[in-house]
N, C-alpha and C. Protein backbone atom coordinates (compact mmCIF):
# COMPACT_ATOMS: atom_id res chain seq x y z
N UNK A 1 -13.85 -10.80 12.02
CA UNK A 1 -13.51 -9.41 12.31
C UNK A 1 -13.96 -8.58 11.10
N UNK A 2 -14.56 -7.42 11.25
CA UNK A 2 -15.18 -6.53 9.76
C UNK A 2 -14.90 -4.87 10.45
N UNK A 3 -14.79 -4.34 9.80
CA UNK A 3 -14.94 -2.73 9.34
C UNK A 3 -15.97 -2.43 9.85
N UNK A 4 -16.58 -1.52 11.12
CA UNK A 4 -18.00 -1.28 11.67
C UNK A 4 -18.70 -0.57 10.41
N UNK A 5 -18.17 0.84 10.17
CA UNK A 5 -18.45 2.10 9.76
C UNK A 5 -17.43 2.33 8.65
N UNK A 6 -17.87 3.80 7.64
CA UNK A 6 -16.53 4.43 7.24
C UNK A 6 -17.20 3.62 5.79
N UNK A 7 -16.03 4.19 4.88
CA UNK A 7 -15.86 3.49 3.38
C UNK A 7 -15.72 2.61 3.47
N UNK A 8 -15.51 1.73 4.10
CA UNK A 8 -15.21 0.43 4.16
C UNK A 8 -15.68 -0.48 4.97
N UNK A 9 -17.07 -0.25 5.53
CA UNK A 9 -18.12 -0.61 5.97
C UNK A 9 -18.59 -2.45 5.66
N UNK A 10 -18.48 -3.07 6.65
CA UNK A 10 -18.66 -4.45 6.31
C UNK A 10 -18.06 -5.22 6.07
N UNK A 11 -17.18 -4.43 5.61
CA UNK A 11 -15.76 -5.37 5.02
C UNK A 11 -15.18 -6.22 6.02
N UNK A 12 -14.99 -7.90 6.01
CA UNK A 12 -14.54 -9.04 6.48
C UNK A 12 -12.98 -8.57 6.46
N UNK A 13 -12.13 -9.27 7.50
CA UNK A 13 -10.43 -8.93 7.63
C UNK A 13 -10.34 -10.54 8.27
N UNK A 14 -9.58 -11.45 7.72
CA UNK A 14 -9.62 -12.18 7.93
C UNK A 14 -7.76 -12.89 8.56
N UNK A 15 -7.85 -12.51 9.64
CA UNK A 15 -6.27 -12.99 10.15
C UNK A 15 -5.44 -14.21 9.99
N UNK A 16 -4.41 -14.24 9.74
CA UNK A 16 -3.95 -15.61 9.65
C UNK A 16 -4.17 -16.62 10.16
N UNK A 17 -3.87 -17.67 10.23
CA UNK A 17 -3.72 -19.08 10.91
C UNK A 17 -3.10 -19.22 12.06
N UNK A 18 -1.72 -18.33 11.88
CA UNK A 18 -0.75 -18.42 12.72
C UNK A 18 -0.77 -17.06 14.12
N UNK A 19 -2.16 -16.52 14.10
CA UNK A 19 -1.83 -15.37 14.30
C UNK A 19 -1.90 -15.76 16.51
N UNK A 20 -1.78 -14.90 16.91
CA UNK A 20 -1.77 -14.85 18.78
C UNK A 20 -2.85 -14.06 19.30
N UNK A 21 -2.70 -12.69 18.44
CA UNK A 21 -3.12 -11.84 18.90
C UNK A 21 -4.54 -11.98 19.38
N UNK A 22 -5.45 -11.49 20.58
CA UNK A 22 -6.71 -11.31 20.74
C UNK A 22 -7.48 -10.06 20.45
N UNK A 23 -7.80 -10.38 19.19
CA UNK A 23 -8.65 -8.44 18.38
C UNK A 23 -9.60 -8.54 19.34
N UNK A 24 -9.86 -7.19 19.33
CA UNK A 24 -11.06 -6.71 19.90
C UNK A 24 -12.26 -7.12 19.28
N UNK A 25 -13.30 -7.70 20.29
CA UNK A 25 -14.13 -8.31 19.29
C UNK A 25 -15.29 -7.52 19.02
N UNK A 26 -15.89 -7.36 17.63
CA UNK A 26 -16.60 -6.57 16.92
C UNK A 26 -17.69 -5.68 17.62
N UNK A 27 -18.29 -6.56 18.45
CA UNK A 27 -19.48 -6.25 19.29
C UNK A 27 -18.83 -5.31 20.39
N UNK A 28 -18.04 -5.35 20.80
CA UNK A 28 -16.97 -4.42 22.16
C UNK A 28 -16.93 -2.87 21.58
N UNK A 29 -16.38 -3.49 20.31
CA UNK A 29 -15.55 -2.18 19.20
C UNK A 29 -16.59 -1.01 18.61
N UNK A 30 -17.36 -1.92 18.20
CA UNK A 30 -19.07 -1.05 17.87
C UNK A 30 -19.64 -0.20 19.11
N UNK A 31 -19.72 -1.09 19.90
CA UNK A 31 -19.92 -0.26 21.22
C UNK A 31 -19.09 1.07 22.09
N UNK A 32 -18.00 0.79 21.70
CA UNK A 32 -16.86 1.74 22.09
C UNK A 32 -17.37 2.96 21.14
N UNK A 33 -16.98 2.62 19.80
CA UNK A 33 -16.98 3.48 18.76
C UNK A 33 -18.39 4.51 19.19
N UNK A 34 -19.49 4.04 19.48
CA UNK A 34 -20.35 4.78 19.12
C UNK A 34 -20.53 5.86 20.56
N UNK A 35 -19.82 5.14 21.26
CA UNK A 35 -19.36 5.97 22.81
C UNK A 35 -17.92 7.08 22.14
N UNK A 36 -17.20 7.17 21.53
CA UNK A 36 -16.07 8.17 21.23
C UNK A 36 -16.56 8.91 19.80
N UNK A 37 -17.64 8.18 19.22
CA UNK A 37 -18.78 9.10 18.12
C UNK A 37 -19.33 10.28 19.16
N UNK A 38 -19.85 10.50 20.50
CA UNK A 38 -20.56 11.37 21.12
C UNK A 38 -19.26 12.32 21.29
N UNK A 39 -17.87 11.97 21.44
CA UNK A 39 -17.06 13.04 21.93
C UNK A 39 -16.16 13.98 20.67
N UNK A 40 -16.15 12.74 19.66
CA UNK A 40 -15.20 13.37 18.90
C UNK A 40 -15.74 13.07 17.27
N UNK A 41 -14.67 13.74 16.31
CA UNK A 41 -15.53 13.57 14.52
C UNK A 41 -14.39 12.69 14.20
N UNK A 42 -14.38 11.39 13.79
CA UNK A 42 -13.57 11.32 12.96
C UNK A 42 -12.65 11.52 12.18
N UNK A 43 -13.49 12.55 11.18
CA UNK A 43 -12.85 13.00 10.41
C UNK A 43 -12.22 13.85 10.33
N UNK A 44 -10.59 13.45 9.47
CA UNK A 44 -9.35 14.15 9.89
C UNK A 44 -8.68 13.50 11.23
N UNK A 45 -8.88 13.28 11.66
CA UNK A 45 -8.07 12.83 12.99
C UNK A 45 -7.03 12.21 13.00
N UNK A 46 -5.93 12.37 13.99
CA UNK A 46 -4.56 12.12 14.17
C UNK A 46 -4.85 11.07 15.04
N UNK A 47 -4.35 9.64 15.22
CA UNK A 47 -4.44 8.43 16.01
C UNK A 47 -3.50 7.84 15.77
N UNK A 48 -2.99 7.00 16.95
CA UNK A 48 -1.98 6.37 17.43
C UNK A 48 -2.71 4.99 17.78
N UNK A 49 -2.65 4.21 16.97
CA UNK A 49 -3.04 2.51 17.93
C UNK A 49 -1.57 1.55 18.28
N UNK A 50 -1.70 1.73 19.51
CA UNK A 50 -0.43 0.61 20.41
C UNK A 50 -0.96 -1.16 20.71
N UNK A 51 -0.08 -1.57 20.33
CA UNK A 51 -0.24 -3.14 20.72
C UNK A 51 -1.09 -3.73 19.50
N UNK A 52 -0.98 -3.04 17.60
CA UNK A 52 -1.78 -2.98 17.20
C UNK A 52 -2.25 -4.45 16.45
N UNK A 53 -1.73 -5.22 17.15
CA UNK A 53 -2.24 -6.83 17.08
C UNK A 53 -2.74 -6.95 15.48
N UNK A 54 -4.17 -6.93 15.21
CA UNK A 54 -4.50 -7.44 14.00
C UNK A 54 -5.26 -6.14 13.10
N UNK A 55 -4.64 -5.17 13.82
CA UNK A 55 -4.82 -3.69 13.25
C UNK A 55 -6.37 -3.49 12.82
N UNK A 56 -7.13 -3.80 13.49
CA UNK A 56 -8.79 -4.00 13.42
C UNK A 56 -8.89 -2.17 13.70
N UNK A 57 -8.14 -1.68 14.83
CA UNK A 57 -8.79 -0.49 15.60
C UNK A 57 -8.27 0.50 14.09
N UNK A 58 -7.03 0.75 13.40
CA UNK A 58 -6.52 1.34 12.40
C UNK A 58 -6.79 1.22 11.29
N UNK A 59 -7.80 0.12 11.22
CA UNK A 59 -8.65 0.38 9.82
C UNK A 59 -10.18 0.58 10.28
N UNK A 60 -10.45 0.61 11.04
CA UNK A 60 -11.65 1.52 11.56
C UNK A 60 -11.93 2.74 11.51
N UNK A 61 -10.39 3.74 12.16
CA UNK A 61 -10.68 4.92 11.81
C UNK A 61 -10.39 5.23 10.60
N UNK A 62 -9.31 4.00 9.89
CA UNK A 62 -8.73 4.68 8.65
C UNK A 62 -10.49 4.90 7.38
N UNK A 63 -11.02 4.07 8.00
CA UNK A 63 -12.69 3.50 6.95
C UNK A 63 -13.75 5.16 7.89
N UNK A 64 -13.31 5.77 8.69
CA UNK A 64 -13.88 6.62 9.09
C UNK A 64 -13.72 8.27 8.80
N UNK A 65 -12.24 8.07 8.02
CA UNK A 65 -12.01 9.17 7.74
C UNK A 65 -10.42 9.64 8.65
N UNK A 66 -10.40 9.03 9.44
CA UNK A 66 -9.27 9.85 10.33
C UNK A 66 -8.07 10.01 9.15
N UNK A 67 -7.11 10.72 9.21
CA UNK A 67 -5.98 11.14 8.03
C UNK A 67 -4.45 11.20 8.72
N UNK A 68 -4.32 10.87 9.79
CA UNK A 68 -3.25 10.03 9.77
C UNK A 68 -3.42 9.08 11.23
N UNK A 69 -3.05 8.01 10.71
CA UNK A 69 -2.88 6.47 12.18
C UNK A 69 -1.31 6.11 12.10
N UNK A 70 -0.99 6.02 13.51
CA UNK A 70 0.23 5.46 14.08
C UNK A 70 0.10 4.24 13.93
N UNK A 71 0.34 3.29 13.86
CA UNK A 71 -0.23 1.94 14.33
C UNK A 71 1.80 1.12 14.99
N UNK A 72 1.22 0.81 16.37
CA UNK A 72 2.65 0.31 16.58
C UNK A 72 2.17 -1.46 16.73
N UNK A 73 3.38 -2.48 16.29
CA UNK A 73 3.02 -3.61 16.37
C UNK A 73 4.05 -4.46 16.60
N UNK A 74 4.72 -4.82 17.62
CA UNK A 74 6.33 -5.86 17.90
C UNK A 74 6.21 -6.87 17.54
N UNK A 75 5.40 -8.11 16.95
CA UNK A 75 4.95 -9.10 17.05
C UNK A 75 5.31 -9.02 15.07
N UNK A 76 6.15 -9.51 14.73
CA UNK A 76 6.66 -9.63 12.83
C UNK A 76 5.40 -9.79 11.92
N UNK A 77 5.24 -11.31 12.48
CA UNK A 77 3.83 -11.89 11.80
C UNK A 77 2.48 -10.78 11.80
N UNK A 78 2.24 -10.52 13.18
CA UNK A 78 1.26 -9.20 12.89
C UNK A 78 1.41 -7.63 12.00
N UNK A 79 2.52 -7.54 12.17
CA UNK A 79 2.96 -6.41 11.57
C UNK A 79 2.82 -6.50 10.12
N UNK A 80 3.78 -7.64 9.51
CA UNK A 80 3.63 -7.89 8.17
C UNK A 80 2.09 -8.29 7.79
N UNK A 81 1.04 -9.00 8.95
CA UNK A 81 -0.78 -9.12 8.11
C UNK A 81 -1.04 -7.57 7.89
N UNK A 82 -0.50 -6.44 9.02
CA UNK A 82 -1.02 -5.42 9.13
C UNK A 82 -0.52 -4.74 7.99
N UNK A 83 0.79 -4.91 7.51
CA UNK A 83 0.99 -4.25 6.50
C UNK A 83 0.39 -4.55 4.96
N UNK A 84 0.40 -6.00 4.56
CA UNK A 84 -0.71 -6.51 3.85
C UNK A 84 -1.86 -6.02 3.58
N UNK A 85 -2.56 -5.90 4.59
CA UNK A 85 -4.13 -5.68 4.47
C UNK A 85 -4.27 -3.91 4.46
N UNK A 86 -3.33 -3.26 4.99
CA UNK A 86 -2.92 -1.73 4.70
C UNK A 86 -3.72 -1.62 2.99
N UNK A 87 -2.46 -2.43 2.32
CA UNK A 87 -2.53 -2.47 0.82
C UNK A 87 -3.72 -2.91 0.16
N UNK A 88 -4.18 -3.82 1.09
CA UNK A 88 -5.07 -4.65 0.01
C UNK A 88 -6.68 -3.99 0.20
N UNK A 89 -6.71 -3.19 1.58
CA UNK A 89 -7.51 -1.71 1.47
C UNK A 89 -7.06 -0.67 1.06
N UNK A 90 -5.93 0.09 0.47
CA UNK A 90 -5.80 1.16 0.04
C UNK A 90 -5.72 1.60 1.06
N UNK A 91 -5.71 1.91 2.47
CA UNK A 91 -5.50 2.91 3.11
C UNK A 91 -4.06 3.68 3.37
N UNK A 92 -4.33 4.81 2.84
CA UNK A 92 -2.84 6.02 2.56
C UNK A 92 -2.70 6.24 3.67
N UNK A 93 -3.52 6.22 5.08
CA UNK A 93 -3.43 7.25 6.08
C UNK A 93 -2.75 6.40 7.14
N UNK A 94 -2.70 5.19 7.13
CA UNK A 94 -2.09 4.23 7.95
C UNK A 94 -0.75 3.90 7.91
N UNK A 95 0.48 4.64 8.95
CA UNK A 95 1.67 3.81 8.83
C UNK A 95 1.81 2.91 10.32
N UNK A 96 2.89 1.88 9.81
CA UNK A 96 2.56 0.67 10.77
C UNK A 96 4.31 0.56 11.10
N UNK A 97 4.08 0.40 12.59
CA UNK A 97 6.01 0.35 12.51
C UNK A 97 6.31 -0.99 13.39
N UNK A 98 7.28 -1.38 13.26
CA UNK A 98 7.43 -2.62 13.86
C UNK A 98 8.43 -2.21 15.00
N UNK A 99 7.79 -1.97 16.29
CA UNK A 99 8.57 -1.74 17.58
C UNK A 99 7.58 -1.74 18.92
N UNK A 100 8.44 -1.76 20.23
CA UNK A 100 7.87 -2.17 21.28
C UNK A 100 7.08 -0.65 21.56
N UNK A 101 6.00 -1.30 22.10
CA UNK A 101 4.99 -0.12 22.14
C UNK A 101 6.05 1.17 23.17
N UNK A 102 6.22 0.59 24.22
CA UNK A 102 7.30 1.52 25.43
C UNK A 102 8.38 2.37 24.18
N UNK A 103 8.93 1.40 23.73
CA UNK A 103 10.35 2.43 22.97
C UNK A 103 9.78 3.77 22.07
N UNK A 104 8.52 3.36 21.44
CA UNK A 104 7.71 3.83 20.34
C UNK A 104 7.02 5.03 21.00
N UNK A 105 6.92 5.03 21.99
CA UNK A 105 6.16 6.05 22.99
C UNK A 105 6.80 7.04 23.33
N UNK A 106 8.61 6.71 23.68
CA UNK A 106 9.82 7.75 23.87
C UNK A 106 9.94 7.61 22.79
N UNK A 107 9.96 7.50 21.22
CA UNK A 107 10.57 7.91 20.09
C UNK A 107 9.11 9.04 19.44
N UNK A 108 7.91 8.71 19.58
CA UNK A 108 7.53 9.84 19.19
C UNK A 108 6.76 10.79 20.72
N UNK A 109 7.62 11.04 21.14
CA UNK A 109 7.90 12.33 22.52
C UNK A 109 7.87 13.43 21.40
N UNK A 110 6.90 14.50 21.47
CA UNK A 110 6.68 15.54 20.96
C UNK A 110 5.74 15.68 19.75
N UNK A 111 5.15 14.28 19.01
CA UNK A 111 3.94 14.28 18.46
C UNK A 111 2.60 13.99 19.38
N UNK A 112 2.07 14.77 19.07
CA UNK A 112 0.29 14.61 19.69
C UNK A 112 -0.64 14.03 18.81
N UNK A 113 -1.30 13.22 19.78
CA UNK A 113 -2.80 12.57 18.57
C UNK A 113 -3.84 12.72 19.37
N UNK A 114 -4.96 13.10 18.78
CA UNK A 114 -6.22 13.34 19.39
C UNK A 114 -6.88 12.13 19.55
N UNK A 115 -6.93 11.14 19.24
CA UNK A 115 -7.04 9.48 19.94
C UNK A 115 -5.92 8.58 19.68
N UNK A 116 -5.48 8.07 20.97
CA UNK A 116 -4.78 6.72 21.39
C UNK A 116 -5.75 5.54 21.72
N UNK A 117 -5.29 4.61 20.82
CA UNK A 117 -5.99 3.36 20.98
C UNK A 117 -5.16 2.28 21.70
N UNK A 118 -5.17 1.47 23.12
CA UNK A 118 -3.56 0.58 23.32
C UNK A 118 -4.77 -0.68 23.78
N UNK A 119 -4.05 -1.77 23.00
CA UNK A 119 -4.64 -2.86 23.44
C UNK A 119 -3.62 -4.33 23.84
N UNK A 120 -2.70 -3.50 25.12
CA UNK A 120 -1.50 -4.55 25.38
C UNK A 120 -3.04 -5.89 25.34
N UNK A 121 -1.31 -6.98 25.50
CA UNK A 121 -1.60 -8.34 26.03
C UNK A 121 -2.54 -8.19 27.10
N UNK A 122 -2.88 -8.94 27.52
CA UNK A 122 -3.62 -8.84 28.98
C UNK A 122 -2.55 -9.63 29.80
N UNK A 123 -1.61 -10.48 29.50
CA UNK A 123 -0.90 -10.95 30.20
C UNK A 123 0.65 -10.32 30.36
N UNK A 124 0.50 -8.85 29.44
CA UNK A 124 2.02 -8.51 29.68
C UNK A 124 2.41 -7.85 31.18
N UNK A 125 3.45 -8.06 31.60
CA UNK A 125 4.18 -7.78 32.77
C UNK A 125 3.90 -6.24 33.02
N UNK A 126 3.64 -5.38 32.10
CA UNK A 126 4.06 -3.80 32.51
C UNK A 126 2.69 -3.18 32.29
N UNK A 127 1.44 -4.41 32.14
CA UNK A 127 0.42 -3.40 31.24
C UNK A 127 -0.16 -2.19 32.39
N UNK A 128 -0.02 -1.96 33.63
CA UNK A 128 0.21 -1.13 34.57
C UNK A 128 0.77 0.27 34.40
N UNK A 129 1.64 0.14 33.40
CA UNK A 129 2.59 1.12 32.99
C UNK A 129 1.97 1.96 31.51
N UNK A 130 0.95 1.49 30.93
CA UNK A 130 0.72 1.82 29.45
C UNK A 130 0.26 3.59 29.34
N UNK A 131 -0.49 3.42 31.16
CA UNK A 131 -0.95 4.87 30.50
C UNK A 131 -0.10 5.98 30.98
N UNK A 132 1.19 5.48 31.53
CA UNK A 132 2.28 6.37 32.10
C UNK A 132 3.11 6.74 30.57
N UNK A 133 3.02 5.53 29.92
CA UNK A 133 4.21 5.39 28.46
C UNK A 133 3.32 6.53 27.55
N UNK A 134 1.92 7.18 27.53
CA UNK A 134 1.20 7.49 27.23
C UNK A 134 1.65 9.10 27.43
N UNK A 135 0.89 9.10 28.80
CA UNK A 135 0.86 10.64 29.38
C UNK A 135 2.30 11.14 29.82
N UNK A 136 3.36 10.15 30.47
CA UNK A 136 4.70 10.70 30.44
C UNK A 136 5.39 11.19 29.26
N UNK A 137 4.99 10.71 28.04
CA UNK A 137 5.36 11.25 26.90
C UNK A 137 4.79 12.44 26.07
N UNK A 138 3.81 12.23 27.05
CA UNK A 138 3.38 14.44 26.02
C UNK A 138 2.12 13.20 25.09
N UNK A 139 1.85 12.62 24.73
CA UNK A 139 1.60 11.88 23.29
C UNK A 139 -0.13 12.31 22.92
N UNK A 140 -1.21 13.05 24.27
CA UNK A 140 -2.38 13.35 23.73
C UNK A 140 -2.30 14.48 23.73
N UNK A 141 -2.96 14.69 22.65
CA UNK A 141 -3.73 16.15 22.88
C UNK A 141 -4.31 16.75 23.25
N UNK A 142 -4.31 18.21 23.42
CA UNK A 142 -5.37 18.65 24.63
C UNK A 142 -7.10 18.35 23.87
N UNK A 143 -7.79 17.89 24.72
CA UNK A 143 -8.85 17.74 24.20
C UNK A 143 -8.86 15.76 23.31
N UNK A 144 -7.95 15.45 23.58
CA UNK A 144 -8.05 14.18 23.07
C UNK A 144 -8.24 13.30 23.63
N UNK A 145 -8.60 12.19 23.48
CA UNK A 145 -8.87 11.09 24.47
C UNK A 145 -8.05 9.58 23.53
N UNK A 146 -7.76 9.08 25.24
CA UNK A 146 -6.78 7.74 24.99
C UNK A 146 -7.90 6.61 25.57
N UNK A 147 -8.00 5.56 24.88
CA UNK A 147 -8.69 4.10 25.49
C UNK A 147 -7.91 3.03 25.37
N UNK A 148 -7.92 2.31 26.36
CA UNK A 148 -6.63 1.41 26.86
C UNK A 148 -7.79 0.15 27.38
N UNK A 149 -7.56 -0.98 26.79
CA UNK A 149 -8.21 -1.83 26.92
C UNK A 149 -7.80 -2.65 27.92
N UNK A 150 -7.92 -3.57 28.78
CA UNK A 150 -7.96 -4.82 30.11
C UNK A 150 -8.37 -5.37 30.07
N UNK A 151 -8.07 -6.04 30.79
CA UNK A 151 -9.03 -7.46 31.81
C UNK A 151 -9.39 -6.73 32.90
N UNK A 152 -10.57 -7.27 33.31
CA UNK A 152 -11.33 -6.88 34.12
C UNK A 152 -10.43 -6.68 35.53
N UNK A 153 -9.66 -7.00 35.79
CA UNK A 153 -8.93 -7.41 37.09
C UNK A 153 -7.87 -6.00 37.34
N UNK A 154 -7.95 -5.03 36.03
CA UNK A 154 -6.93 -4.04 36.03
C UNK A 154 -8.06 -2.68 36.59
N UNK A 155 -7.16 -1.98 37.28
CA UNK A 155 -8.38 -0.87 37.71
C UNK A 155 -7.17 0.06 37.39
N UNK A 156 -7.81 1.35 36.55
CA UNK A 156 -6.42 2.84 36.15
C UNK A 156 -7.65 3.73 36.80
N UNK A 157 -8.47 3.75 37.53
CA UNK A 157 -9.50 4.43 37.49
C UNK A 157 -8.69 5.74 38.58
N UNK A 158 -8.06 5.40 39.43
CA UNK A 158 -7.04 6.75 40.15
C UNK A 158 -5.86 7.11 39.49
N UNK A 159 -6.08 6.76 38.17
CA UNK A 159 -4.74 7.81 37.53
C UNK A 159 -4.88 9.20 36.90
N UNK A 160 -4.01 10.14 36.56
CA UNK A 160 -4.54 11.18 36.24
C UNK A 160 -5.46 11.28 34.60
N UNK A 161 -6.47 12.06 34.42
CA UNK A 161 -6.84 11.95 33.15
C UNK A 161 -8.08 10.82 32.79
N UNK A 162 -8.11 9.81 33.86
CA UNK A 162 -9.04 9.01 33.96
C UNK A 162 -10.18 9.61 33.65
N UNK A 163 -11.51 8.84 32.50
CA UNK A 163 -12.63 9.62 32.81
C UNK A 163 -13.94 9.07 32.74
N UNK A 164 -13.79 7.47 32.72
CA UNK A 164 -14.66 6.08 32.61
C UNK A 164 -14.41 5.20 32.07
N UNK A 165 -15.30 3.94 32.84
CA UNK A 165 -14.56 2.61 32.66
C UNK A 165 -15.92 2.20 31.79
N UNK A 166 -15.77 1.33 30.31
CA UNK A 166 -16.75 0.44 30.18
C UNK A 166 -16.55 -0.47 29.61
N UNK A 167 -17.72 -1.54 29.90
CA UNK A 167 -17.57 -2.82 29.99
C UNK A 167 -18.23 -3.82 29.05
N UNK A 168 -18.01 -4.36 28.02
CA UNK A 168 -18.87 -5.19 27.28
C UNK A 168 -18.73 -6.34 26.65
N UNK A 169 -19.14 -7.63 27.53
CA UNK A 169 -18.92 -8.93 27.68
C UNK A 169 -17.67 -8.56 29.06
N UNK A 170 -16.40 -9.76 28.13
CA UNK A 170 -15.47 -9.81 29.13
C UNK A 170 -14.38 -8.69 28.65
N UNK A 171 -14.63 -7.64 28.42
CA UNK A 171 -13.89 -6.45 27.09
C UNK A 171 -13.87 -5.02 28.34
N UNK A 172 -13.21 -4.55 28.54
CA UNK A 172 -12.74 -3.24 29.44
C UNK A 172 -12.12 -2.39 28.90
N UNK A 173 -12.81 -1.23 29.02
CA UNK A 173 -12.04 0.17 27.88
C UNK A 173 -11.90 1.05 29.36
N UNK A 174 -10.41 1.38 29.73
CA UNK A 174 -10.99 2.83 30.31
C UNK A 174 -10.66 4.03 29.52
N UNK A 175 -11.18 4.75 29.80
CA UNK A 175 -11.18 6.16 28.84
C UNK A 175 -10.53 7.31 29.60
N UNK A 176 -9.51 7.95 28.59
CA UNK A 176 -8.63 8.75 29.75
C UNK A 176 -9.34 10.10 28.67
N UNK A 177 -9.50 11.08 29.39
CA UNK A 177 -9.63 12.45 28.45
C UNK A 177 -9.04 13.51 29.09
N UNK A 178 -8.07 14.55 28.28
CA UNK A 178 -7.32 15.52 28.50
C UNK A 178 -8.00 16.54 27.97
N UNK A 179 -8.74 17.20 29.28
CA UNK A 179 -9.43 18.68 28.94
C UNK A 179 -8.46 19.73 29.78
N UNK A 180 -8.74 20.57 28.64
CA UNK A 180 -7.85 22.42 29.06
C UNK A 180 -8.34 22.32 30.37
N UNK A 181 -6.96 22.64 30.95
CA UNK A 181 -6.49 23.09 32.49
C UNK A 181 -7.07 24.17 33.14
C-alpha cells in the first residue's frame, strides 16, 4: 500500500500482521483519485473517511493537501495502526475516532465535508444503508461528492444523488454528487 500523490508521494504504509481489513488496492485508488482530480482541488478540503480500515484513503488526501479528515474506524487494532502512522507521517489534518461508522454519522449531524470516502466490509449486514447514514444526516456538502465502495453485486445506482458507477478489477466506487437544487 503507498501514498499515490501529495507530499508524501511514494511513501510505502505497511499494515500489521494482524490486520482484517481489505485496503483499497493502489491501482483502484489511483484510478478513482484521478477521476475526483477532474471534479474537485484538493487542496484545503474537508473529508470524512468511514470504515477507515487501514486509513490508506486519509493519508492520501492528507499527502494532497486536504486540511481537515474525519477518519472513522470501530475495529481497535485498526484504529490504533491508524493512529500510529498519523504520527509517524506528521499529518496535523487527520483526526481518527474509534466508533461505529452509523453512530458517527448521527454524532456529527450538522458538520459538512466536501468528500466522503466509506469503504464498509463488503460483508456487513447494513452496507445497503451507508448512503442513507450519509445523506440522512445532512453530512455533504452542497457541491461535494461522497464515494462508497462494493462488491460488485451491490447496485445504489436509484438512490438519490447517485452520479456513476466505476469499476476497476474486482473494486466498485459509486459516486454520489450533491449539486445546487
Amino acid at each position: 500500500m503507498r501514498i499515490i500523490s501529495g507530499t508524501h508521494r511514494g511513501r510505502q504504509i505497511f499494515p500489521d500482521k494482524n490486520f482484517t481489513a481489505r485496503p483499497t488496492t493502489d491501482f483502484a485508488k489511483e484510478n478513482l483519485f484521478n477521476v475526483l482530480s477532474n471534479y474537485m482541488d484538493f487542496e484545503g478540503l474537508k473529508a470524512l473517511d468511514l470504515f477507515s480500515g487501514t486509513g490508506s484513503i486519509s493519508y492520501e488526501l492528507a499527502s494532497r493537501g486536504a486540511t481537515e479528515i474525519v477518519a472513522v474506524e470501530l475495529n481497535y487494532n485498526h484504529y490504533t495502526f491508524i493512529k500510529r502512522t498519523i504520527c509517524e507521517l506528521g499529518f496535523k489534518s487527520i483526526r481518527v475516532y474509534k466508533n461505529d461508522t452509523f453512530a458517527a454519522c448521527k454524532k456529527l449531524r450538522g458538520q459538512q465535508f466536501n468528500l466522503i470516502f466509506a469503504d464498509p466490509p463488503y460483508n456487513l449486514p447494513r452496507i445497503k444503508e451507508v448512503p442513507a447514514a450519509i445523506f440522512d444526516n445532512d453530512l455533504l456538502a452542497e457541491e461535494g461528492i461522497a464515494v462508497i465502495e462494493h462488491p460488485g453485486t451491490i447496485d445504489y445506482s436509484d438512490l438519490p444523488y447517485f452520479a456513476e458507477h466505476r469499476e476497476y478489477g474486482s473494486v466498485n466506487f459509486s459516486i454520489f454528487r450533491k449539486t445546487k437544487s
